[in-house]
Protein backbone atom coordinates (compact mmCIF):
# COMPACT_ATOMS: atom_id res chain seq x y z
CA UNK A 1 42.73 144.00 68.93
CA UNK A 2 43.87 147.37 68.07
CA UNK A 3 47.31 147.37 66.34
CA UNK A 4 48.67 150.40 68.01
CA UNK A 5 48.67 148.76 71.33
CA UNK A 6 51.08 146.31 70.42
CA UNK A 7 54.71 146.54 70.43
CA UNK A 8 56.66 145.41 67.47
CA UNK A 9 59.47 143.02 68.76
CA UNK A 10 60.87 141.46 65.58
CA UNK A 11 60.37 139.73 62.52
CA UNK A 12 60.22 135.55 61.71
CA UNK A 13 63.23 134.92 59.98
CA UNK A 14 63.19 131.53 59.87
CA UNK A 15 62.32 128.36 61.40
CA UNK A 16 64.29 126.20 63.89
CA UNK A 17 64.48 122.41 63.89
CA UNK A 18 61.85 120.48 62.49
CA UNK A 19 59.36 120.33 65.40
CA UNK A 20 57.73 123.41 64.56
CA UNK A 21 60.02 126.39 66.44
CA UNK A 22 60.55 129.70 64.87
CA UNK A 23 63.62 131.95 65.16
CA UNK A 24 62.61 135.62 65.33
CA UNK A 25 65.05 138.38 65.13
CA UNK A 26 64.48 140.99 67.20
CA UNK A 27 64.53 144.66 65.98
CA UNK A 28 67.75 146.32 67.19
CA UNK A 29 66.11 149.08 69.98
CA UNK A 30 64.33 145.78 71.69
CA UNK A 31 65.71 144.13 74.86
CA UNK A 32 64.11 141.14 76.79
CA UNK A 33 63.40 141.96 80.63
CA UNK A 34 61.74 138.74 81.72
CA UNK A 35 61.45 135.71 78.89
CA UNK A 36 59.11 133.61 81.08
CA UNK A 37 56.68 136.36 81.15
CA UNK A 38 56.30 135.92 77.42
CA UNK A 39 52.50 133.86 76.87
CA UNK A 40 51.43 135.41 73.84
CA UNK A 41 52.67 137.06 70.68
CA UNK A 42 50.81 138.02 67.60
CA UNK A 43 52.12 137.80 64.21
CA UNK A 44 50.93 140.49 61.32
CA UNK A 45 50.06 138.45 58.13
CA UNK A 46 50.55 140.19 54.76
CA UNK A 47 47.02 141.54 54.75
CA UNK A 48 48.35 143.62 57.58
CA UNK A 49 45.43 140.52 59.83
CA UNK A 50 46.98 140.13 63.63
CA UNK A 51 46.77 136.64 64.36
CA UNK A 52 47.36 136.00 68.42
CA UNK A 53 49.65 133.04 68.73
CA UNK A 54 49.87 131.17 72.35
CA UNK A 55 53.36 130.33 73.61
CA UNK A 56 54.46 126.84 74.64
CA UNK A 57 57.91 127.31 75.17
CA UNK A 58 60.66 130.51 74.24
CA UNK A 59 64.38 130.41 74.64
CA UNK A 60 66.99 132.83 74.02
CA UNK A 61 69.81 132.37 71.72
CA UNK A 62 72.12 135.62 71.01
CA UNK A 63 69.79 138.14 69.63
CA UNK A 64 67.02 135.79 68.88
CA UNK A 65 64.40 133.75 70.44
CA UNK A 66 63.39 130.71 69.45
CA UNK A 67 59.21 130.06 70.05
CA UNK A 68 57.49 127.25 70.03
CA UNK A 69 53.40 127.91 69.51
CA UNK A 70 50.83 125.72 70.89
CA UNK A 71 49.15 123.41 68.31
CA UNK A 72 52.07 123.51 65.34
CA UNK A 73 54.01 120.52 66.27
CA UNK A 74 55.56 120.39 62.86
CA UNK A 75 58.05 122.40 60.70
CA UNK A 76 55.31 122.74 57.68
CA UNK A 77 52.90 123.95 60.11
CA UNK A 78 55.09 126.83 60.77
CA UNK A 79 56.67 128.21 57.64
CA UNK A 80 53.71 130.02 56.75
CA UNK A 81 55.07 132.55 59.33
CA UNK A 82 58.61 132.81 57.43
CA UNK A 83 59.39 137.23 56.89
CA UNK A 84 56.39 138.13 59.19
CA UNK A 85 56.77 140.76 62.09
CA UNK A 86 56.31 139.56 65.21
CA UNK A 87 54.23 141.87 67.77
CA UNK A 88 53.52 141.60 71.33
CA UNK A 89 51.28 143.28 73.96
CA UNK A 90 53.84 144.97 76.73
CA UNK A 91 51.53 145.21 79.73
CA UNK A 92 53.71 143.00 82.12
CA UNK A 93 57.55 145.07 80.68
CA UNK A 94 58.68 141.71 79.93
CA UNK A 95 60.23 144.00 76.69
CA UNK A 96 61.65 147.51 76.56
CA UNK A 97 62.66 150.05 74.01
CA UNK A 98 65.68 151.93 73.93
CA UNK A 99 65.63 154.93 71.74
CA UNK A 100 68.82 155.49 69.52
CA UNK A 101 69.09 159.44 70.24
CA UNK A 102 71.54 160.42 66.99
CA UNK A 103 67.97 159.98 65.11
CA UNK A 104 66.90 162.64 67.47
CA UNK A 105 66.45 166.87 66.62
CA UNK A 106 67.03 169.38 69.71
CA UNK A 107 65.40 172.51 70.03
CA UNK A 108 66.84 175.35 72.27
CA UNK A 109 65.38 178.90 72.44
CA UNK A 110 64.02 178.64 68.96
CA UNK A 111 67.19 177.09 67.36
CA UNK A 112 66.73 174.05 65.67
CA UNK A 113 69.77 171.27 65.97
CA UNK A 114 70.59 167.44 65.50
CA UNK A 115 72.24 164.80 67.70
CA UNK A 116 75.62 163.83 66.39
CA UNK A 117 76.90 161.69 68.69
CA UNK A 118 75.52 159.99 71.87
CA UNK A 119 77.68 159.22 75.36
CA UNK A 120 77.28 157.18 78.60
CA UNK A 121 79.64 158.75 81.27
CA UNK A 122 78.79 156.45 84.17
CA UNK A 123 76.25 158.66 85.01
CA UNK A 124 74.17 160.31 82.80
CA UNK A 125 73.46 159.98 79.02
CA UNK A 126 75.04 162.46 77.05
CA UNK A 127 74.54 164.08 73.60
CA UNK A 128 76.94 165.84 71.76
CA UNK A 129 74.48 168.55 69.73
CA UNK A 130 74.95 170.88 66.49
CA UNK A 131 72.53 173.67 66.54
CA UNK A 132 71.91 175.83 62.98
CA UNK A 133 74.30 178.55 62.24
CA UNK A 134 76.94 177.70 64.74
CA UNK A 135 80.20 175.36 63.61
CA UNK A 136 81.05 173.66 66.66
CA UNK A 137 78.86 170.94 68.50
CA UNK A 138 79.29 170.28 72.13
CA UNK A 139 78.35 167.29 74.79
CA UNK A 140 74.78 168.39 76.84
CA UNK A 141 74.10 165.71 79.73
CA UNK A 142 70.63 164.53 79.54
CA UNK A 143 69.70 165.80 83.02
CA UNK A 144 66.91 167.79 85.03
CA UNK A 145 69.20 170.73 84.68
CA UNK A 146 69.80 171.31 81.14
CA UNK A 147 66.45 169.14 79.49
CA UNK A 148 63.12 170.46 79.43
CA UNK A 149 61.59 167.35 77.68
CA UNK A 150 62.61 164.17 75.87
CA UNK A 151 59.66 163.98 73.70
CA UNK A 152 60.05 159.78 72.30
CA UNK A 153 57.38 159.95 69.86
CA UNK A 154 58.29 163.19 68.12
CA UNK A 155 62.24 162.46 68.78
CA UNK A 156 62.52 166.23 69.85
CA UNK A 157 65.02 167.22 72.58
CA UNK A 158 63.78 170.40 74.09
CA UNK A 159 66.92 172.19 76.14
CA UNK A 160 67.58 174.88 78.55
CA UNK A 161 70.22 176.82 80.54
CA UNK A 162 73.16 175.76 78.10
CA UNK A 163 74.91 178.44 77.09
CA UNK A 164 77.85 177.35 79.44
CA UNK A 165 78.72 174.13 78.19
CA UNK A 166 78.77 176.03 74.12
């Protein structure tokens, strides 16, 4: 299988109980949508090897999940996996991704600029932005109107029509 289709979820950072569960922390911009739609994850060996692992059972406990694999019944059977990242093929959303946007650059007629500081309203997402050569940042709502493109891979912020809210 080819890596790039699978999402990284988290990493084994231990096991749990001695009937062969593992506890897997899950990276910080992951959240669960549906646990029981969970039936396979693969785990990346050190040799960088995907190894598909069936699910028996998952549970959620605070930021974790606790997996049980088919066919390791044991605890010894399982530490192998201790420190390894934990993938998984997203093709039913039972994950999704949010994107911390302070890690984000914005662009605007040329001008270069960083997010400083990010904002729910109730509404819309907000970014507060500090373009090059100016001293003072200010709060752009992620909408239609002042966004030409959120660009997730590149984590560029392209806007437009903001010269009012300066």
């Amino acid at each position: 299988m080819e890596n790039k289709n699978l999402l990284s979820i988290g990493k084994i950072v231990n096991t749990f109980g001695i009937k062969g569960a593992v506890k897997i922390a899950l990276e910080k911009s992951i959240e669960v949508n549906d646990i029981n739609g969970i039936k396979l994850l693969f785990i990346e060996n050190t040799n960088n090897v995907i190894i598909p692992k069936q699910v028996e059972s998952i549970s959620m406990q605070k930021s974790h999940l606790v997996v049980y694999f088919k066919e390791h019944n044991h605890i010894n059977e399982v530490e192998i996996f201790k420190g390894k990242k934990v993938k998984y093929l997203n093709d039913n959303d039972a994950f999704s991704i949010f994107y911390d946007l302070t890690y984000y650059s914005v662009v605007y007629n040329k001008q270069n600029g960083k997010v400083i500081e990010t904002m729910f309203n109730g509404n819309h997402d907000l970014v507060k932005v500090l373009l090059e050569n100016e001293e003072k940042a200010f709060w752009v709502p992620l909408v239609d109107v002042y966004t030409n493109d959120i660009d997730d891979e590149s984590r560029i912020i392209t806007l437009k029509n903001i010269e009012g809210l300066k």
